[in-house]
PDB file of N, CA and C in Angstrom:
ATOM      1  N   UNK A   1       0.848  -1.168   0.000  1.00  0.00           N
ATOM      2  CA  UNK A   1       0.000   0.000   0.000  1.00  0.00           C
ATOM      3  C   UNK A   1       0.899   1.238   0.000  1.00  0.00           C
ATOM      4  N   UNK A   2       0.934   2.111  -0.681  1.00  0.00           N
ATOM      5  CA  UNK A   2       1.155   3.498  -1.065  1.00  0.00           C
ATOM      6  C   UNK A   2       0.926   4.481   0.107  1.00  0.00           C
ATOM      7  N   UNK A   3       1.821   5.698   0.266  1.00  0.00           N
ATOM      8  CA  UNK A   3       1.380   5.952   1.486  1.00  0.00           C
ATOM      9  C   UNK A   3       0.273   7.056   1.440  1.00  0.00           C
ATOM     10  N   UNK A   4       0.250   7.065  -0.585  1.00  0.00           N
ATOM     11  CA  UNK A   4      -0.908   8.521  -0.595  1.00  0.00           C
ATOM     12  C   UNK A   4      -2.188   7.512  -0.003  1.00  0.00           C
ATOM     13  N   UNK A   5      -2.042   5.915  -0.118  1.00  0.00           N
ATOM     14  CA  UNK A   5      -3.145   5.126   0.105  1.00  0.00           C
ATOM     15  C   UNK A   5      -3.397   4.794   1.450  1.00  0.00           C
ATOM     16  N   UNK A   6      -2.720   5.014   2.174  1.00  0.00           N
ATOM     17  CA  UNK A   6      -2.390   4.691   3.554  1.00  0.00           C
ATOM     18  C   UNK A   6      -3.011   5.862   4.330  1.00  0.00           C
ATOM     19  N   UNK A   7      -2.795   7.458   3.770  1.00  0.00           N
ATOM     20  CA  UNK A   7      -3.404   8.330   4.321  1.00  0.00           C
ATOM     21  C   UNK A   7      -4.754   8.520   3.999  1.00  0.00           C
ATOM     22  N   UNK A   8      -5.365   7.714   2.487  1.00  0.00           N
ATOM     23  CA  UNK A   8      -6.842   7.903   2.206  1.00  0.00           C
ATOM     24  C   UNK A   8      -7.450   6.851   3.299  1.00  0.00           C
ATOM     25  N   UNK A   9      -6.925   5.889   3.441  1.00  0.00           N
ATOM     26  CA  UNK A   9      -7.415   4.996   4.554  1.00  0.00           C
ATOM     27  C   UNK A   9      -7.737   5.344   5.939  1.00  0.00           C
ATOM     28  N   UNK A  10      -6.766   6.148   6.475  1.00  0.00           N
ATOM     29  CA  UNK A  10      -6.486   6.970   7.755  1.00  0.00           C
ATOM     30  C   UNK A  10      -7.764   7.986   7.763  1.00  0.00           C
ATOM     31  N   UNK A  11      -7.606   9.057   6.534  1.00  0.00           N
ATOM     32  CA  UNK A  11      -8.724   9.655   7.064  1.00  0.00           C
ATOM     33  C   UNK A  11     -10.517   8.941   6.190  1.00  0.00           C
ATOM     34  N   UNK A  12     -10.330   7.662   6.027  1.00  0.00           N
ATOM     35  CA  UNK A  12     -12.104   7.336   5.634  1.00  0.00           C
ATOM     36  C   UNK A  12     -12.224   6.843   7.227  1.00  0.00           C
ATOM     37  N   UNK A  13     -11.384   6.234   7.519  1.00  0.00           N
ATOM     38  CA  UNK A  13     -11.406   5.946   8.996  1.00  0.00           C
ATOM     39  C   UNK A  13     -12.303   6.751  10.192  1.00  0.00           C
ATOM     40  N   UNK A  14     -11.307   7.853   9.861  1.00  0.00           N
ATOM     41  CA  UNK A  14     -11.780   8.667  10.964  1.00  0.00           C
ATOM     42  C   UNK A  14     -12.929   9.903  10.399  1.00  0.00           C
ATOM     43  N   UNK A  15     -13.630  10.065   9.472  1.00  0.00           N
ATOM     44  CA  UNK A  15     -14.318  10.069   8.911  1.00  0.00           C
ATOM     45  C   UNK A  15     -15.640   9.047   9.327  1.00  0.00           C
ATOM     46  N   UNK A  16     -15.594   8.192   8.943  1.00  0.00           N
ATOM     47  CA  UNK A  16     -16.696   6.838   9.668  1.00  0.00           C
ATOM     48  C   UNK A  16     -16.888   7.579  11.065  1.00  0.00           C
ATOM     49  N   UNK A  17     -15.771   7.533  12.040  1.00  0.00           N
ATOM     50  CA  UNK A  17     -16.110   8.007  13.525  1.00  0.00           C
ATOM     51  C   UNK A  17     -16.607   9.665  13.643  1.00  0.00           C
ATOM     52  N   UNK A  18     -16.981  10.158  12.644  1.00  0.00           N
ATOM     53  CA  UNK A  18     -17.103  11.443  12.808  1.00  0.00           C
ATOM     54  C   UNK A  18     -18.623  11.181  12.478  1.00  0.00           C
ATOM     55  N   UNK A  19     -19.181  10.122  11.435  1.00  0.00           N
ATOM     56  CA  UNK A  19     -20.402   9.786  11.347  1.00  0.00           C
ATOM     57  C   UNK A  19     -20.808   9.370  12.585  1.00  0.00           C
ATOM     58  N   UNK A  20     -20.284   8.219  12.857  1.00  0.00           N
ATOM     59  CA  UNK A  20     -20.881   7.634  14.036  1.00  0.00           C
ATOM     60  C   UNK A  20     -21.200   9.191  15.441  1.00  0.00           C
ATOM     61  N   UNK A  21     -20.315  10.116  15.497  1.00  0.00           N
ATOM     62  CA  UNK A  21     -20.811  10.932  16.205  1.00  0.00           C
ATOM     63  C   UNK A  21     -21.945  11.732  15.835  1.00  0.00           C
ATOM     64  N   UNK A  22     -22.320  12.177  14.660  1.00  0.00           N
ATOM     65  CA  UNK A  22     -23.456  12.367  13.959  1.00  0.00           C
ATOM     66  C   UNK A  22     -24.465  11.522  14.199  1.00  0.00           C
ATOM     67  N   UNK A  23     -24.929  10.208  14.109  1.00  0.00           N
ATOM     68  CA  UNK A  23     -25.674   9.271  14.392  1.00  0.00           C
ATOM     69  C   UNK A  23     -25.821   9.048  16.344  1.00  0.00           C
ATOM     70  N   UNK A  24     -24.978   9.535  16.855  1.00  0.00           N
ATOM     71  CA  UNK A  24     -24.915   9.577  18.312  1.00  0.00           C
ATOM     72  C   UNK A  24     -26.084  11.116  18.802  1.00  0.00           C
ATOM     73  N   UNK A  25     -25.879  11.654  18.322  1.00  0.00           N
ATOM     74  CA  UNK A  25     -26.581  12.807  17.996  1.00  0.00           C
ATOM     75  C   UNK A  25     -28.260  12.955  17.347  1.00  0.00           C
ATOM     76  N   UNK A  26     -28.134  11.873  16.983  1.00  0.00           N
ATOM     77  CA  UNK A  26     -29.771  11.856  15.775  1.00  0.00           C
ATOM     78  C   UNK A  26     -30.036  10.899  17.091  1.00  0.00           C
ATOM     79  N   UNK A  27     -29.500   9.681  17.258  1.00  0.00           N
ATOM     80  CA  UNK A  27     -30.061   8.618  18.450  1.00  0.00           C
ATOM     81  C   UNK A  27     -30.669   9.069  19.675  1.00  0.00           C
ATOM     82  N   UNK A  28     -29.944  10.237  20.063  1.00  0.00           N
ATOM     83  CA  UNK A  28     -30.727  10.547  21.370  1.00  0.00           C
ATOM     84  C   UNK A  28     -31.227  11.929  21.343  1.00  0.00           C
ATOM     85  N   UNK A  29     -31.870  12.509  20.116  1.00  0.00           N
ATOM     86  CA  UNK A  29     -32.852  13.553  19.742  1.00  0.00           C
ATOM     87  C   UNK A  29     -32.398  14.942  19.692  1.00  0.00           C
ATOM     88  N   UNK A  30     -30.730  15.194  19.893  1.00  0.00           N
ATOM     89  CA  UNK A  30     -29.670  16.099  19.699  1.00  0.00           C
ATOM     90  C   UNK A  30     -29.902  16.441  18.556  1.00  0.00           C
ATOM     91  N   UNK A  31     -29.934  16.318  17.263  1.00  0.00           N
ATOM     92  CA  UNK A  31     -30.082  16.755  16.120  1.00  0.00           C
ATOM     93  C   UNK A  31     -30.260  18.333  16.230  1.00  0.00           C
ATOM     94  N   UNK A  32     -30.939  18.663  16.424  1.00  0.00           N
ATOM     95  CA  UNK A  32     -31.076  20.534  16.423  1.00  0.00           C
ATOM     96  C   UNK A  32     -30.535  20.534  17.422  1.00  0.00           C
ATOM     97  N   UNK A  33     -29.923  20.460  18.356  1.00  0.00           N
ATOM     98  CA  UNK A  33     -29.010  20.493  19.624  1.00  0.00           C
ATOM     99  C   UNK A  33     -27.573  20.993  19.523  1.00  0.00           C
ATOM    100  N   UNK A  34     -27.272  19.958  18.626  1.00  0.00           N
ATOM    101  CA  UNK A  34     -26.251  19.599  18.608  1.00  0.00           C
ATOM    102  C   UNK A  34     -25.313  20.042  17.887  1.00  0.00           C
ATOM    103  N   UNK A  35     -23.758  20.463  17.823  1.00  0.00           N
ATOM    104  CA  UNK A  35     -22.880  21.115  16.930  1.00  0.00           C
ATOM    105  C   UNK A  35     -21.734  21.072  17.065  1.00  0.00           C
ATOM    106  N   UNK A  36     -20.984  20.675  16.184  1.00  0.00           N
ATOM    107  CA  UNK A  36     -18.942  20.569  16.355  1.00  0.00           C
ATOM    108  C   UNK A  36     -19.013  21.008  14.812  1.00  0.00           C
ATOM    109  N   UNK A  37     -17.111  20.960  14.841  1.00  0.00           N
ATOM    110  CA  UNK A  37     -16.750  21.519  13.747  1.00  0.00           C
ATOM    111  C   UNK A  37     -15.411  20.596  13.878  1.00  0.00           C
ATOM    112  N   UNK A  38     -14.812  19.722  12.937  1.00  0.00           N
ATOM    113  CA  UNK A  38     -13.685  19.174  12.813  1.00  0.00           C
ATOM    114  C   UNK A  38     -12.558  19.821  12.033  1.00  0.00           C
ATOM    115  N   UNK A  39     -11.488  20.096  11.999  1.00  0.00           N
ATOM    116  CA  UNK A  39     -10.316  19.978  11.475  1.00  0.00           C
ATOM    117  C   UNK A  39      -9.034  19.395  11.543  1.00  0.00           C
ATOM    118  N   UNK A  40      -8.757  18.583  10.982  1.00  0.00           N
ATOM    119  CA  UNK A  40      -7.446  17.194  11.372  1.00  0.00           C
ATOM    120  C   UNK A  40      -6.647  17.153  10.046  1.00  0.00           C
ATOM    121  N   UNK A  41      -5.525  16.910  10.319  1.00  0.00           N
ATOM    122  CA  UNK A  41      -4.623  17.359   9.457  1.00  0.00           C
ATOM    123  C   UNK A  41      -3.587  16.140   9.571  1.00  0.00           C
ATOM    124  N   UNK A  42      -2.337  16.160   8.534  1.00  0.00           N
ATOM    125  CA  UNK A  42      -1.273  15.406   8.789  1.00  0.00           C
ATOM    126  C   UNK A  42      -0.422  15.666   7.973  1.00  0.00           C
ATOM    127  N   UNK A  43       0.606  16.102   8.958  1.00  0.00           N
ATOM    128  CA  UNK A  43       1.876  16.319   7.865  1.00  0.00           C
ATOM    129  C   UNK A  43       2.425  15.299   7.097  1.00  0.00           C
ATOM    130  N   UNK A  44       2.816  15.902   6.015  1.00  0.00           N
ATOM    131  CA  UNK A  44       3.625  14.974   5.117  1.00  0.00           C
ATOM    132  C   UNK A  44       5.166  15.438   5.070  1.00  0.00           C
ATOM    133  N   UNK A  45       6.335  14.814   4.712  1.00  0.00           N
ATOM    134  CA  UNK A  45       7.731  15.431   4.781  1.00  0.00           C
ATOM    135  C   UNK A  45       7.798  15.050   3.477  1.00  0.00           C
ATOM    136  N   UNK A  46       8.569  16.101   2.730  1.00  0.00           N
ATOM    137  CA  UNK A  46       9.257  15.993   1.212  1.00  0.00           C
ATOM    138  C   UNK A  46      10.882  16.007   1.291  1.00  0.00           C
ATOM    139  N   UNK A  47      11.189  15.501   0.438  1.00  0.00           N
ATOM    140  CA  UNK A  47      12.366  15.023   0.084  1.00  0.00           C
ATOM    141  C   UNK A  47      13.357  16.326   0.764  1.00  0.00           C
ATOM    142  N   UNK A  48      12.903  17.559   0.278  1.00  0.00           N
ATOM    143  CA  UNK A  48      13.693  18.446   0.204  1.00  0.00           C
ATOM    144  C   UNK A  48      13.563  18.986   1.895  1.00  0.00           C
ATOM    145  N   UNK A  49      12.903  18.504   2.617  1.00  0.00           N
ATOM    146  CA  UNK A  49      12.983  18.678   4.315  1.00  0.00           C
ATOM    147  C   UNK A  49      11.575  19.640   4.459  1.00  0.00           C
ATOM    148  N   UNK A  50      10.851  19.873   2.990  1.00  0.00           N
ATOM    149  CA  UNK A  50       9.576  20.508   3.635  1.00  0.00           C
ATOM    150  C   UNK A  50       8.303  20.458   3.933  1.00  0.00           C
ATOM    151  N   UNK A  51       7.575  20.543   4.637  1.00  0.00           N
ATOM    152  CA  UNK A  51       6.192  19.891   4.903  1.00  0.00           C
ATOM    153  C   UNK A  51       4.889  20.157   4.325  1.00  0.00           C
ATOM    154  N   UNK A  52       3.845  19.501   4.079  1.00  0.00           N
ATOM    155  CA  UNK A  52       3.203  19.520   3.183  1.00  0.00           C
ATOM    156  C   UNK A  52       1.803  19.448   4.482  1.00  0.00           C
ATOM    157  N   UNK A  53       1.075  19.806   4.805  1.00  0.00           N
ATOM    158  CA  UNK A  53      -0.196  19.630   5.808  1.00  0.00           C
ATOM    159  C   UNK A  53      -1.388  19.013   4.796  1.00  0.00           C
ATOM    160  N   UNK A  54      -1.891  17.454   4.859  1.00  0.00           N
ATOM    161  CA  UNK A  54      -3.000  17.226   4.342  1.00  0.00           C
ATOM    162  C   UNK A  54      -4.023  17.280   5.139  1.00  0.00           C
ATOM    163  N   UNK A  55      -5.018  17.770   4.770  1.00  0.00           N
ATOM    164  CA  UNK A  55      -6.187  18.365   5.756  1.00  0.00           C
ATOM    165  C   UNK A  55      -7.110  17.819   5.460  1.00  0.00           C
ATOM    166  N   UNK A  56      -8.179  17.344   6.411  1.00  0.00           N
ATOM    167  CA  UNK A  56     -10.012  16.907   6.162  1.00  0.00           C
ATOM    168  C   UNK A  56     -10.304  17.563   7.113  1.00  0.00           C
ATOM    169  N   UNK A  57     -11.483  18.121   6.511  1.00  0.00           N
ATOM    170  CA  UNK A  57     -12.298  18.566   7.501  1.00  0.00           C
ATOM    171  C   UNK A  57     -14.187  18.486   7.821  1.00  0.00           C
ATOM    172  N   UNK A  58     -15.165  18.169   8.954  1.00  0.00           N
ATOM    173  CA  UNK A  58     -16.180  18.149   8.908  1.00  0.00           C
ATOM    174  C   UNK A  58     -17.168  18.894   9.615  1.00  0.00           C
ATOM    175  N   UNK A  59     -18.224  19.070   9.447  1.00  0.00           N
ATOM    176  CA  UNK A  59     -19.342  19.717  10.734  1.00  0.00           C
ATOM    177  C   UNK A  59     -20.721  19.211  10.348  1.00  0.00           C
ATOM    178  N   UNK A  60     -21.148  19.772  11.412  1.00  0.00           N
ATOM    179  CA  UNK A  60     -22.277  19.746  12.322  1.00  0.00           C
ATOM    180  C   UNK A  60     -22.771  20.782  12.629  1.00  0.00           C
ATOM    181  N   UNK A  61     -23.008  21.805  12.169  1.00  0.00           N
ATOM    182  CA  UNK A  61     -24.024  23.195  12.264  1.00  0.00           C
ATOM    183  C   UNK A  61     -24.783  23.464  11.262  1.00  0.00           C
ATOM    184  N   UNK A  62     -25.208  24.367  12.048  1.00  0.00           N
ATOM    185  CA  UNK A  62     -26.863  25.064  11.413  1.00  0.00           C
ATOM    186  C   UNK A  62     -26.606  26.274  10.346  1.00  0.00           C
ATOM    187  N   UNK A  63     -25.204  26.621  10.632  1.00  0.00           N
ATOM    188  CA  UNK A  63     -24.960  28.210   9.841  1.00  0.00           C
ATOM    189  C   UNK A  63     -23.865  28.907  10.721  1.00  0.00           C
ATOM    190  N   UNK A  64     -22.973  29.599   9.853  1.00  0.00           N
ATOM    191  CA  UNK A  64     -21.897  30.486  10.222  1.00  0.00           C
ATOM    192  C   UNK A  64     -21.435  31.123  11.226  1.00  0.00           C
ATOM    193  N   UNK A  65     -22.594  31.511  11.774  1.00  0.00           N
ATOM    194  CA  UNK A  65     -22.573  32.093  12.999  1.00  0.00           C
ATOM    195  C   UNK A  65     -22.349  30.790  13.979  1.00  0.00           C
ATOM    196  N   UNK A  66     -22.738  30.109  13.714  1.00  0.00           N
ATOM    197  CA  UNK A  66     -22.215  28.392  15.164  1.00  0.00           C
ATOM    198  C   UNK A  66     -21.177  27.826  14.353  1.00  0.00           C
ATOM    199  N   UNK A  67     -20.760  28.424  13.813  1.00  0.00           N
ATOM    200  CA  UNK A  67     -19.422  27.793  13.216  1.00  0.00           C
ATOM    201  C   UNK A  67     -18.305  28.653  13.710  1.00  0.00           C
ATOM    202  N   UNK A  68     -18.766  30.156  13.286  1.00  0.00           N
ATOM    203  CA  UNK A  68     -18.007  31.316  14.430  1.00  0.00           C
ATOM    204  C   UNK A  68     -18.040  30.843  15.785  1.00  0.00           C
ATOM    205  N   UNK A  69     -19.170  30.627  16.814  1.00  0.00           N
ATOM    206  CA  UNK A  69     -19.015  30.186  18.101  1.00  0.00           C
ATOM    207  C   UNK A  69     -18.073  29.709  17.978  1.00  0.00           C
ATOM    208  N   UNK A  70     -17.919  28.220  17.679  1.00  0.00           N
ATOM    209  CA  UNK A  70     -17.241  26.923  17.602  1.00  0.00           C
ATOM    210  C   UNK A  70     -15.625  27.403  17.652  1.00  0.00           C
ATOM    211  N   UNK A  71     -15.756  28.567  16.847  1.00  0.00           N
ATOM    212  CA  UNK A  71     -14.123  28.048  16.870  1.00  0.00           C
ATOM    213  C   UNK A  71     -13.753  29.386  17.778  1.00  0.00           C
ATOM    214  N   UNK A  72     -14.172  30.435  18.131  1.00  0.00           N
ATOM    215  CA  UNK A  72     -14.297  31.441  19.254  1.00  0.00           C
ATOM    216  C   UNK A  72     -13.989  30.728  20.452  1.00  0.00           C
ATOM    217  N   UNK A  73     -14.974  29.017  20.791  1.00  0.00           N
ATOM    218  CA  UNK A  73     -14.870  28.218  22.130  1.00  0.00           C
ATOM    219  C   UNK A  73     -13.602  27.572  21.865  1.00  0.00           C
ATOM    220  N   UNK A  74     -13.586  27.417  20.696  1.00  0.00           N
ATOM    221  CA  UNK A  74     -12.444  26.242  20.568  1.00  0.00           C
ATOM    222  C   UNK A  74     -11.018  26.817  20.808  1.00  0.00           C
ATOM    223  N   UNK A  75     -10.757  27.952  20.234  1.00  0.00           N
ATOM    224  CA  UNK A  75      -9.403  28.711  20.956  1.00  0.00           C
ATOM    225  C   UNK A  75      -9.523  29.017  22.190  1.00  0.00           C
ATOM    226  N   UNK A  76     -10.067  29.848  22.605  1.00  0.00           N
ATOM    227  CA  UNK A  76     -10.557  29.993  23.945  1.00  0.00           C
ATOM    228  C   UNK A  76     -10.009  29.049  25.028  1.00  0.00           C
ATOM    229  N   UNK A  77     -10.971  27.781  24.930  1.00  0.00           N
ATOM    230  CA  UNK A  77     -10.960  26.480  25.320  1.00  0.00           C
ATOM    231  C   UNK A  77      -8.699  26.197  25.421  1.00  0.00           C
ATOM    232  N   UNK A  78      -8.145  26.330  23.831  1.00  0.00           N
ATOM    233  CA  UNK A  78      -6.853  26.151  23.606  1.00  0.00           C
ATOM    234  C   UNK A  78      -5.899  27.068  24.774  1.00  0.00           C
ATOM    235  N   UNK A  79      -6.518  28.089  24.533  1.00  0.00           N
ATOM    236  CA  UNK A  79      -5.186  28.683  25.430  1.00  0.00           C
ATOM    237  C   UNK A  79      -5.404  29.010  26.333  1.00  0.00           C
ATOM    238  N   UNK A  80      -7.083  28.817  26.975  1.00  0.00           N
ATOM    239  CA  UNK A  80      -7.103  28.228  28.358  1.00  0.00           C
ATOM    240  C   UNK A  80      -6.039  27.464  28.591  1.00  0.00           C
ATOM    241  N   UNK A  81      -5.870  25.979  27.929  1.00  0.00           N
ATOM    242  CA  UNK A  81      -5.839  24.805  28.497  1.00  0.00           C
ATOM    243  C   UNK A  81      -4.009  25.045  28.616  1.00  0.00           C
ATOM    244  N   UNK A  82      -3.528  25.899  27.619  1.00  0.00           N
ATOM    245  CA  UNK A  82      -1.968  26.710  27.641  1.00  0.00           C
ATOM    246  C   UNK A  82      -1.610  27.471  28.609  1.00  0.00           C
ATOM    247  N   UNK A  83      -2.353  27.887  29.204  1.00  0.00           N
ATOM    248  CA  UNK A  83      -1.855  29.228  30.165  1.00  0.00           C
ATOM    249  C   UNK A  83      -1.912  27.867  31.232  1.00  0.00           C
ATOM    250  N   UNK A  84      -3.022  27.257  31.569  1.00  0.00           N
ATOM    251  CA  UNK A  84      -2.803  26.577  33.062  1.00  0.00           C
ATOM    252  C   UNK A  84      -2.649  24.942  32.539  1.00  0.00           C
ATOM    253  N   UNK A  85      -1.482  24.623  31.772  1.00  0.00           N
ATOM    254  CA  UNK A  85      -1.341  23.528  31.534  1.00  0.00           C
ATOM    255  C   UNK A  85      -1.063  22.482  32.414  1.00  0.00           C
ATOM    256  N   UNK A  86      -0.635  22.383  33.935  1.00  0.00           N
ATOM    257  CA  UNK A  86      -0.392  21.910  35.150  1.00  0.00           C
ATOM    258  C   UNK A  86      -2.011  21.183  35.177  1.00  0.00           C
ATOM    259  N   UNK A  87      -3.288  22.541  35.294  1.00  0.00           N
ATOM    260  CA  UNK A  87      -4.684  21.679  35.709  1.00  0.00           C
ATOM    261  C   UNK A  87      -4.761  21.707  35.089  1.00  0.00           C
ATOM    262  N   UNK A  88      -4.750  21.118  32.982  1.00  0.00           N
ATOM    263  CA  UNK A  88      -5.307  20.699  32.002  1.00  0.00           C
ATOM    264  C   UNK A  88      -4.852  19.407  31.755  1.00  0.00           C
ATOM    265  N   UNK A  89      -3.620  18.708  32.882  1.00  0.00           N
ATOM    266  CA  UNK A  89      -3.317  17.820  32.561  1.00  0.00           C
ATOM    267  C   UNK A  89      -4.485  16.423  33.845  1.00  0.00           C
ATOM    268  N   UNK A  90      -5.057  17.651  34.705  1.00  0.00           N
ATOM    269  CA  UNK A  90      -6.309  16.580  35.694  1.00  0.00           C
ATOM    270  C   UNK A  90      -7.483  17.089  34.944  1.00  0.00           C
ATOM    271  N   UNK A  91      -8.332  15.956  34.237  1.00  0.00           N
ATOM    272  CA  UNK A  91      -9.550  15.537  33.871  1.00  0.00           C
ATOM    273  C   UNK A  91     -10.569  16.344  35.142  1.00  0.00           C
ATOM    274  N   UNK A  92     -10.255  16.267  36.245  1.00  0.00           N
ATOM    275  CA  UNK A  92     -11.549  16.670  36.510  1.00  0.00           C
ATOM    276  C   UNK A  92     -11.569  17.977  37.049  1.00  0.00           C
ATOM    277  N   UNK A  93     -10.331  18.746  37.055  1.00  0.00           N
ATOM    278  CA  UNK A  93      -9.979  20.507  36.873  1.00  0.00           C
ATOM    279  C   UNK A  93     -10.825  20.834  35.823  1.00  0.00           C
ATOM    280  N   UNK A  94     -10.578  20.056  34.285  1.00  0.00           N
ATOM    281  CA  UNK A  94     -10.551  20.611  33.295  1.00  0.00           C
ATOM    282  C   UNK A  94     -11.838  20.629  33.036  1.00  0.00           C
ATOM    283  N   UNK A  95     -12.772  19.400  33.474  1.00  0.00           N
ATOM    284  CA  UNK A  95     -13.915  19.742  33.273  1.00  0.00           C
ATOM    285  C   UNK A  95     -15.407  20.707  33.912  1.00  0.00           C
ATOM    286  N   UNK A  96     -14.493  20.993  35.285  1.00  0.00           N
ATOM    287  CA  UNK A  96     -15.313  21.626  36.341  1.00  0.00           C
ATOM    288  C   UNK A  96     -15.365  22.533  35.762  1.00  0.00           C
ATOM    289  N   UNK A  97     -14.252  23.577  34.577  1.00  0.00           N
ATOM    290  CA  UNK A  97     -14.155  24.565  34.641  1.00  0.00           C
ATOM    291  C   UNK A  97     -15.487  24.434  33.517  1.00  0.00           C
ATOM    292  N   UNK A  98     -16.460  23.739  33.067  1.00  0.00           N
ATOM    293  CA  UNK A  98     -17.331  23.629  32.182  1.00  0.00           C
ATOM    294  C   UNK A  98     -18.556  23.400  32.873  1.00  0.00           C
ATOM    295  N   UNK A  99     -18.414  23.060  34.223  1.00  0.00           N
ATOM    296  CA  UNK A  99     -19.381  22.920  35.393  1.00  0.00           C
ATOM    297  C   UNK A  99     -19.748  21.826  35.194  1.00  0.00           C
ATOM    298  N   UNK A 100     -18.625  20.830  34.903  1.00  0.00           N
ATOM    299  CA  UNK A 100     -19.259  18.959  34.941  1.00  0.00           C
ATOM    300  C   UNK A 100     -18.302  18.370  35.599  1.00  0.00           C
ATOM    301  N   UNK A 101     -19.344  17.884  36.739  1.00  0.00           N
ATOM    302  CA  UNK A 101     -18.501  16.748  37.917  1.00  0.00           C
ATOM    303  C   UNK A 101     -18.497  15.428  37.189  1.00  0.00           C
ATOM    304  N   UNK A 102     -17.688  14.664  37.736  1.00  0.00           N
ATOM    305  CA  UNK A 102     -17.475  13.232  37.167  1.00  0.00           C
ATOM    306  C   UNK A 102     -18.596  12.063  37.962  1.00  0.00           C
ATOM    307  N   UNK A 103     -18.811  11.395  38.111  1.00  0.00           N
ATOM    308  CA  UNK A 103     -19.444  10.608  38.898  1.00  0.00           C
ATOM    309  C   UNK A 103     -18.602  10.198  40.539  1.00  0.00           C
ATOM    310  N   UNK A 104     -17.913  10.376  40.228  1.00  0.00           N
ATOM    311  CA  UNK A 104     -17.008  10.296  41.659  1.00  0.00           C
ATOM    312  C   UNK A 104     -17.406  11.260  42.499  1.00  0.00           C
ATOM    313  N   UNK A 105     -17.823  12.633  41.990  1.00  0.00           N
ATOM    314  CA  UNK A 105     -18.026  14.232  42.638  1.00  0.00           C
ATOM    315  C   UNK A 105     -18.928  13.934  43.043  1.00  0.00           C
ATOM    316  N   UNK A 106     -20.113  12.645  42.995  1.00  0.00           N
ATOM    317  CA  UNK A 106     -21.924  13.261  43.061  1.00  0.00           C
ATOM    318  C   UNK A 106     -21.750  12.309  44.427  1.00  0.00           C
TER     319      UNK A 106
END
């Protein structure tokens, strides 16, 4: 296998799991609820030492404006998790700060 074939494989892969989160979403009546935005990437190296970024990308919104949110939370969320990287490395710091206890908390 080829490795341009190796990376079409990689991302139908993860692709499928991006459905299955879509279908996780329709299953328990989230559908108008519900919203992400994917971008995943993978470098490639060329001969000459320079990199090449192959990109897929998917979503789950209604329109531009929750696509703006999305990625407004999603940096946000990033350099939160940069500035206090010490509590981004405990699961349940990181999620309090979203106001969700774990089952251990209740």
């Amino acid at each position: 296998m080829s490795l341009s074939q190796e990376h079409q494989e990689f991302f139908s892969l993860i692709r499928e799991k991006l459905v299955d989160i879509q279908n996780i979403a329709e299953d328990f009546g989230y559908s108008d609820d519900f919203a992400y935005f994917t971008v995943a990437g993978m470098y490639t190296h060329n001969e000459d030492g320079t990199q090449n970024l192959k990109v897929m990308s998917d979503f789950y919104i209604g329109d531009e404006d929750e696509l703006d949110n999305l990625i407004s939370v999603g940096l946000q969320v990033y350099q939160d998790t940069i500035r206090n990287s010490e509590r981004a490395d405990d699961l349940d710091d990181f999620l309090s700060d979203f106001g969700i206890t774990t089952s251990e908390d209740e």
